[in-house]
Protein backbone atom coordinates (compact mmCIF):
# COMPACT_ATOMS: atom_id res chain seq x y z
CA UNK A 1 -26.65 -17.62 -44.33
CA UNK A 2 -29.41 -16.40 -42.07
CA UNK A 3 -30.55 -19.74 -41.31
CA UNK A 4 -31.63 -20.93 -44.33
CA UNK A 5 -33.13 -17.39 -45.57
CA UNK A 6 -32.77 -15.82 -48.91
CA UNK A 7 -34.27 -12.56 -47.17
CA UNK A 8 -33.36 -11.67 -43.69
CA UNK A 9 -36.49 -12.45 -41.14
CA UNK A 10 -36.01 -9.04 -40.16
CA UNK A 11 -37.41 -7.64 -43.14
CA UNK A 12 -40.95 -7.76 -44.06
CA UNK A 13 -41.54 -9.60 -47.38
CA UNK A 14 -45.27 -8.64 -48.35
CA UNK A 15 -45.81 -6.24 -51.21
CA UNK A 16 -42.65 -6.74 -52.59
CA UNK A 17 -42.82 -5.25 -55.95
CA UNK A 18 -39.25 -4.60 -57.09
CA UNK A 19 -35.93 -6.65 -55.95
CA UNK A 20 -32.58 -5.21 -56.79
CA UNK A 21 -29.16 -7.39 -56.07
CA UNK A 22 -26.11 -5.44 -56.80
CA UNK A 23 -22.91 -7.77 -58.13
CA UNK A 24 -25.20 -10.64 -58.93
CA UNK A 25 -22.42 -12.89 -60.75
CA UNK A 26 -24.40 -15.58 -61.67
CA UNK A 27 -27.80 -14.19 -60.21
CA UNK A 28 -27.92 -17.73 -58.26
CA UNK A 29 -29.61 -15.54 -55.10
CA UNK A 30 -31.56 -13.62 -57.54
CA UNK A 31 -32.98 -16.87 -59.37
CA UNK A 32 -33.67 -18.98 -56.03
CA UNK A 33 -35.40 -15.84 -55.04
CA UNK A 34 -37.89 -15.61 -57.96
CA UNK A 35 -38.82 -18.98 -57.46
CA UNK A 36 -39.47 -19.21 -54.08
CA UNK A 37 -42.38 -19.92 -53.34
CA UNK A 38 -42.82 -18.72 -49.85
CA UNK A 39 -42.17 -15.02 -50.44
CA UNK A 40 -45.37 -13.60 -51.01
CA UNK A 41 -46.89 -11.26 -54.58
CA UNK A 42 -47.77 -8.34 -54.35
CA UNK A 43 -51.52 -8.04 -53.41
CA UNK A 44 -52.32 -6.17 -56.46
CA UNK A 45 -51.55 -9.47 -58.34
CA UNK A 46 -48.29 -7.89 -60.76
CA UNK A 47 -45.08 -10.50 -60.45
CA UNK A 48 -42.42 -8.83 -58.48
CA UNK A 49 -39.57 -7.29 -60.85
CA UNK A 50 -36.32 -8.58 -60.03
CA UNK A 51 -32.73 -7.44 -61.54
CA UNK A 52 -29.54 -7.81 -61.16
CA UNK A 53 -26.62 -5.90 -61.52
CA UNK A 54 -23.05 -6.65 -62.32
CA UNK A 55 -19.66 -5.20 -64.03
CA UNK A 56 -19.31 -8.27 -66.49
CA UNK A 57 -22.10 -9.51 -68.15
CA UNK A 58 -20.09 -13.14 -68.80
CA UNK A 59 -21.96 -15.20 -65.96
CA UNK A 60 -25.24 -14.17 -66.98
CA UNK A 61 -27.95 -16.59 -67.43
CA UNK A 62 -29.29 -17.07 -71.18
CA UNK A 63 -31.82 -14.23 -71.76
CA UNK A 64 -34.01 -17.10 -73.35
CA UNK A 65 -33.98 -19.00 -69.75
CA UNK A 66 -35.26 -16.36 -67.85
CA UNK A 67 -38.54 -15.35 -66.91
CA UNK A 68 -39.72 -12.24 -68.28
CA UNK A 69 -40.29 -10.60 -64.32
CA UNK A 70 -36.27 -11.32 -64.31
CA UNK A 71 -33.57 -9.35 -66.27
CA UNK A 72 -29.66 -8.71 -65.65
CA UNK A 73 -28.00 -4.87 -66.10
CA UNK A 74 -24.05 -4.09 -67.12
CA UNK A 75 -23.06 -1.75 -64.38
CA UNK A 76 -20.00 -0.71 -62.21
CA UNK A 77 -21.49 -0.10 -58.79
CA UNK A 78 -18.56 2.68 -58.45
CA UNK A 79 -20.56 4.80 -61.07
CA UNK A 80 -23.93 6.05 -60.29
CA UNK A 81 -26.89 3.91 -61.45
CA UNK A 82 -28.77 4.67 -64.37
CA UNK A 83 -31.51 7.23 -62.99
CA UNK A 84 -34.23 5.00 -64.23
CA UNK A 85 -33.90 2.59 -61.25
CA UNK A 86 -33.37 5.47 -58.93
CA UNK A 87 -35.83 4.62 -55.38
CA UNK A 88 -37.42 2.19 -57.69
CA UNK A 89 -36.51 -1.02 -55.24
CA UNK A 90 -38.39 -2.30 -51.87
CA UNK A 91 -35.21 -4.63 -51.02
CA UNK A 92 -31.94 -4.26 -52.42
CA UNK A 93 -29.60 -7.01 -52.00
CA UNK A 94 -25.66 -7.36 -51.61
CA UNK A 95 -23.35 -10.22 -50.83
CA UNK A 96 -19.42 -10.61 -50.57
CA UNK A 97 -18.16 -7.40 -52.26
CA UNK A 98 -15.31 -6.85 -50.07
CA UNK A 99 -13.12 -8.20 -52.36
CA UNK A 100 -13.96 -5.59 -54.80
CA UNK A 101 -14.34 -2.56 -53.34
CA UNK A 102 -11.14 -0.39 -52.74
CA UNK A 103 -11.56 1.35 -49.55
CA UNK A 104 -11.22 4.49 -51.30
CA UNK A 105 -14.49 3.90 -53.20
CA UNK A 106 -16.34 2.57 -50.13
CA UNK A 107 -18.90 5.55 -49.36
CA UNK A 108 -19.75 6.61 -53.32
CA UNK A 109 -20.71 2.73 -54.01
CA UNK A 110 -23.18 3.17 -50.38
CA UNK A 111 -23.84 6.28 -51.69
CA UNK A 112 -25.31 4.51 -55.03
CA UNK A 113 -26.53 1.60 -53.96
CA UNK A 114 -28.67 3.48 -51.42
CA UNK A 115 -30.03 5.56 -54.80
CA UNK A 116 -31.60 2.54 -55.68
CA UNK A 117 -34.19 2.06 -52.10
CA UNK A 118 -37.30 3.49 -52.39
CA UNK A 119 -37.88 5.38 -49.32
CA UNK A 120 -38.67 3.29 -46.39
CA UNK A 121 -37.24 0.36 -48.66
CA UNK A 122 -34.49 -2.21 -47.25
CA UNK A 123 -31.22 -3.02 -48.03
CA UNK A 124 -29.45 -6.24 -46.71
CA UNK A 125 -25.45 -6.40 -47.06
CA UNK A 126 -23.58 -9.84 -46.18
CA UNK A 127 -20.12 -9.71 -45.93
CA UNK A 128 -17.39 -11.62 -44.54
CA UNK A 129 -13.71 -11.16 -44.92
CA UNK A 130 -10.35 -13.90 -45.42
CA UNK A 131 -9.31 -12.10 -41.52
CA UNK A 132 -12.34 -13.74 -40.28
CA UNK A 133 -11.85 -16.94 -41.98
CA UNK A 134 -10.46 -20.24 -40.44
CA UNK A 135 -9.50 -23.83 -41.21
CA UNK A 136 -9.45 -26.55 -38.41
CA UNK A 137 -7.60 -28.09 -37.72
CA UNK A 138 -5.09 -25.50 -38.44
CA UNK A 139 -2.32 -26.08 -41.12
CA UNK A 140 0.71 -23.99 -42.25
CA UNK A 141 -0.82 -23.70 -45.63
CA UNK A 142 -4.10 -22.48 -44.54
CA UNK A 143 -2.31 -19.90 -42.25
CA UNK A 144 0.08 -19.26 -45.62
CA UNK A 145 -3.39 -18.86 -47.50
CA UNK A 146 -5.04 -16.34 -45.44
CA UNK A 147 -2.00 -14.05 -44.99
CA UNK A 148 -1.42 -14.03 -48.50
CA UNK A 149 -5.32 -13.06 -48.99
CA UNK A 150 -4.99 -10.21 -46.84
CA UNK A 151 -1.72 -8.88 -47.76
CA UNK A 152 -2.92 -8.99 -51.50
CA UNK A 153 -6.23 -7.10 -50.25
CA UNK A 154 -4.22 -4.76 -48.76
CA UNK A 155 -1.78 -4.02 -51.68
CA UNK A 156 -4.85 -3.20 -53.79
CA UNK A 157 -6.65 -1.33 -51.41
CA UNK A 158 -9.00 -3.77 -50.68
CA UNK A 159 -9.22 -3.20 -46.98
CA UNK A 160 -10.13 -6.40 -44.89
CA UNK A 161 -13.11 -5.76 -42.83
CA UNK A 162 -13.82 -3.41 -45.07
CA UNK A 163 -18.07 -3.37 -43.90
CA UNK A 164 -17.04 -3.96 -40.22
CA UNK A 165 -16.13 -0.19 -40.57
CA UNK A 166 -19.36 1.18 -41.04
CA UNK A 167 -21.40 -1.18 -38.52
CA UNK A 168 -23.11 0.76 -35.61
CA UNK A 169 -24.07 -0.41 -32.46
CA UNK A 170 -26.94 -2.07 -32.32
CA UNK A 171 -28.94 -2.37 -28.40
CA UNK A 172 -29.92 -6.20 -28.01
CA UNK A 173 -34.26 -6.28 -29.85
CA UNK A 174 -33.94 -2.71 -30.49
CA UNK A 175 -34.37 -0.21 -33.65
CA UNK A 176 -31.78 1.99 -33.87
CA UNK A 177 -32.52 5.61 -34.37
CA UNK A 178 -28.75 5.99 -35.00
CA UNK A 179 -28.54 6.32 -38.99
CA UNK A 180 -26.32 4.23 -41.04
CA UNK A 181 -23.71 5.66 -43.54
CA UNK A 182 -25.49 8.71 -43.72
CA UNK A 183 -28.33 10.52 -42.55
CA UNK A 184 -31.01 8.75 -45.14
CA UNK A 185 -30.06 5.06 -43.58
CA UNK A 186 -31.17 3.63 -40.40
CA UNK A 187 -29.94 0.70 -39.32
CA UNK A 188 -32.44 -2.00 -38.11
CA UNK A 189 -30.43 -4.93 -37.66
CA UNK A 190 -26.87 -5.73 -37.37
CA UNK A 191 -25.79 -10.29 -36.53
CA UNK A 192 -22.86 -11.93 -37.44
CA UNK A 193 -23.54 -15.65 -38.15
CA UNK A 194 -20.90 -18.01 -38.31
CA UNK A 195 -20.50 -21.03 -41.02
CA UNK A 196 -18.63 -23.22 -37.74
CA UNK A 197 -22.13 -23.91 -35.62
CA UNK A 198 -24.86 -23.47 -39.17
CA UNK A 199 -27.37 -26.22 -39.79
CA UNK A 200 -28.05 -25.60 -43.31
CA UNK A 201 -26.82 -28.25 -45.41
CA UNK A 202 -26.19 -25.43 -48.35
CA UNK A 203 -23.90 -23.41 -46.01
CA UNK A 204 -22.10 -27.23 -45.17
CA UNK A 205 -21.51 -27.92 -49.10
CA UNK A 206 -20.54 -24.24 -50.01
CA UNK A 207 -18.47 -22.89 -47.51
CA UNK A 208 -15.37 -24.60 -48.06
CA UNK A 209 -16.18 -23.70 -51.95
CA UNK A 210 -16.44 -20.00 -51.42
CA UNK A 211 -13.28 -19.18 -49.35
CA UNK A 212 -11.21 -21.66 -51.45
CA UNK A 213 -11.81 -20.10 -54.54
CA UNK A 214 -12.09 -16.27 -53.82
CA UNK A 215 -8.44 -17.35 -51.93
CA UNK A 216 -7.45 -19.02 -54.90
CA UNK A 217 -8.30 -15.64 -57.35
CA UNK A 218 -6.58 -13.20 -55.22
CA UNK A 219 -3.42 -15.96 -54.64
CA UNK A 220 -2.76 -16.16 -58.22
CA UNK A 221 -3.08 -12.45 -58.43
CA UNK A 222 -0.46 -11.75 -55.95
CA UNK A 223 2.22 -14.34 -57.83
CA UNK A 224 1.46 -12.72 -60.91
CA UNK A 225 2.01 -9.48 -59.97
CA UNK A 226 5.14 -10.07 -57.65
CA UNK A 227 6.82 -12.27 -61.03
CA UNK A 228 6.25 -9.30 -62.92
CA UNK A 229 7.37 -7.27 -60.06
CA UNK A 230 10.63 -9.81 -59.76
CA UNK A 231 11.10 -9.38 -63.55
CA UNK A 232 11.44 -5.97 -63.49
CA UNK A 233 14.87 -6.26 -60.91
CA UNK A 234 18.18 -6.41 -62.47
CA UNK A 235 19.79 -9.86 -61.68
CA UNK A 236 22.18 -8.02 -58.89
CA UNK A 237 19.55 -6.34 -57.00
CA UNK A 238 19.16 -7.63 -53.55
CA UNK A 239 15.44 -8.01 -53.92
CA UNK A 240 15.36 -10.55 -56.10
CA UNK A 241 16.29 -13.66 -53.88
CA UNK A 242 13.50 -12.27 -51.43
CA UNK A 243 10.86 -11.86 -54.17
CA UNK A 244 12.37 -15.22 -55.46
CA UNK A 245 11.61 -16.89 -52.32
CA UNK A 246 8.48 -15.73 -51.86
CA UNK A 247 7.46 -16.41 -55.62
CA UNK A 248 8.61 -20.78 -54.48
CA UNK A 249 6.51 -20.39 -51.32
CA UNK A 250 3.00 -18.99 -52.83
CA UNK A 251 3.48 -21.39 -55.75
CA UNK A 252 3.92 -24.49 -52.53
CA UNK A 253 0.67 -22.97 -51.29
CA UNK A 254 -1.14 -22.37 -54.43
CA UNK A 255 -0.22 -26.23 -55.92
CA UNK A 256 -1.06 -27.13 -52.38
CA UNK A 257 -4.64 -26.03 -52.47
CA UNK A 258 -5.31 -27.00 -55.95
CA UNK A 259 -4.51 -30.77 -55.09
CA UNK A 260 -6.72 -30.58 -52.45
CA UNK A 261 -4.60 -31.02 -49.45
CA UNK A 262 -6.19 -28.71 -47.69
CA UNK A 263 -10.00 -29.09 -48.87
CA UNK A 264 -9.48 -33.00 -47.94
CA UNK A 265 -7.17 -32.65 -44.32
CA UNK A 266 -9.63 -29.35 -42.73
CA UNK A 267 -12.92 -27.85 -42.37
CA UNK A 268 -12.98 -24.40 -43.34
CA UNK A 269 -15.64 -21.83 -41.60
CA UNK A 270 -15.86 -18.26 -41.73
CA UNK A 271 -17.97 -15.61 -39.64
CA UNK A 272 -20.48 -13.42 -42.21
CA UNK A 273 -21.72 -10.19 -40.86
CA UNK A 274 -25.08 -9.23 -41.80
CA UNK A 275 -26.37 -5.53 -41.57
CA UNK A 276 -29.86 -4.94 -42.41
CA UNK A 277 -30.72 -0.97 -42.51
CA UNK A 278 -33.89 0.73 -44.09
CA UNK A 279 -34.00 4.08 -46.16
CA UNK A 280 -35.86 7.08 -44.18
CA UNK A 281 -38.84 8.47 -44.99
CA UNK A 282 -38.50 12.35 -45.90
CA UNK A 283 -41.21 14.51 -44.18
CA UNK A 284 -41.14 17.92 -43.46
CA UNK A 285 -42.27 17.02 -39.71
CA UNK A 286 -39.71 14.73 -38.01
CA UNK A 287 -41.88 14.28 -35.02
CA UNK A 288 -43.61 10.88 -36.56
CA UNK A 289 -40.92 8.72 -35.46
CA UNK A 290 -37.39 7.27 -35.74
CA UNK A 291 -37.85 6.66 -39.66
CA UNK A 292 -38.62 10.15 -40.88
CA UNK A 293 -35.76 12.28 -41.51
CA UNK A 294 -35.66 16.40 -42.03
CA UNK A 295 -36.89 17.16 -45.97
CA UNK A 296 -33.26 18.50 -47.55
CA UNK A 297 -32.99 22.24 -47.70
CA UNK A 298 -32.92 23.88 -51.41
């Protein structure tokens, strides 16, 4: 999303040794990034490491069709990492988690993603939400889709804008001394790019892709869990004409986007926010700069 870059331009790519990208799915980002050949090796001439890490295992690439600098870890980002990778990674990466993270769980997965940096490491975050997501021009079902998305998120505690909660203010070309999260994080960049106004042809082809079917997921979620929710009602309780009616009008929208009446009649964009923060350096003397931070009592 950052105008065509797998790595933000704010982050320095030289002597990358070790590449971390937390819910990888498929490890497309992962993949495109080990074969790019514009990010420069490390000097010392040792191929960067890079793994991935995800709760399910099932869109993993064939062990046999990776290269041997590349490997994929089982994990649940809510429980701490193994200690093994702990400050073991120059850049960690994360993209579109917002629709996995319960609100509740928010600071413990920061908390253990940040385990992973290396101190005076990176770590980029994308994230957009389905409340910053749009289809033009605007139709009932697309309006139908979004509020469903949202009210679903919500019911699960999967707050929308969840990231937009921890952003900081950022001055206009300036470091910020401020820290990010917590005291170990400082935050060095902060956009939000929107799909609407992007060149890259990628972006063009995906976009539409990625809110469709993340919508689509969480729809069929929703009707599943408000049938069983309507099963549960005897037939002379009030709420079952209301849960009935809403049950006819998500299965209108749902049938509606899987014909493609709305992928076909409107352009869908959506605004990503990027944050891009670095971990401090612990010294005992914090006079050396914005980066260092106070070595923790014992």
């Amino acid at each position: 999303m950052s105008y065509g870059h797998l790595i933000h331009p704010s982050i320095p790519t030289h002597q990358l040794k070790a590449v971390a990208d937390v819910a990888t799915g498929t490890g497309v980002w992962l993949r495109q990034l080990a074969e790019d050949s514009a990010i420069p090796r490390p000097a010392q001439g040792e191929p960067t490491n890079f793994v991935g890490f995800d709760i399910s295992p099932q869109q993993f690439p064939p062990r046999d069709a990776l290269p041997s600098n590349l490997s994929f870890v089982v994990h649940d980002f809510v429980q701490p990492f193994p200690a093994e990778h702990y400050q073991r990674f120059d850049l960690v990466n994360v993209r579109l988690v917002s629709y996995a993270i319960k609100g509740v769980d928010l600071e413990k997965v920061v908390q253990h993603i940040i385990q992973l940096i290396r101190p005076g490491g990176y770590l980029q975050w994308q994230e957009t939400d389905a409340s910053d997501s749009w289809a033009h021009p605007e139709t009932a079902t697309a309006t139908a889709c979004v509020n469903y998305v949202i009210a679903e998120k919500i019911d699960r505690g999967l707050l929308p804008g969840t990231i937009l909660a921890m952003r900081a203010t950022l001055a206009d070309g300036q470091n910020n001394p401020i820290s990010w999260s917590d005291d170990l994080m400082r935050l060095v960049h902060l956009q939000t790019v929107s799909t609407l106004n992007h060149a890259s042809p990628a972006v063009e082809l995906g976009k539409k892709a990625a809110v469709m079917s993340a919508a689509t997921a969480l729809l069929k979620a929703r009707i599943s869990r408000k049938q069983d929710e309507a099963d549960s009602l005897s037939n002379s309780d009030s709420e079952t004409e209301g849960l009935k009616e809403e049950l006819d009008a998500m299965h209108r929208t749902l049938e509606a986007i899987e014909r493609g009446d709305e992928t076909n009649g409107s352009s869908w964009d959506f605004d990503v926010t990027w944050i891009v923060a670095r971990k401090a350096i612990i010294l005992d003397d914090v006079t050396q700069g914005w980066m260092t931070a106070r070595k923790p009592s014992r």
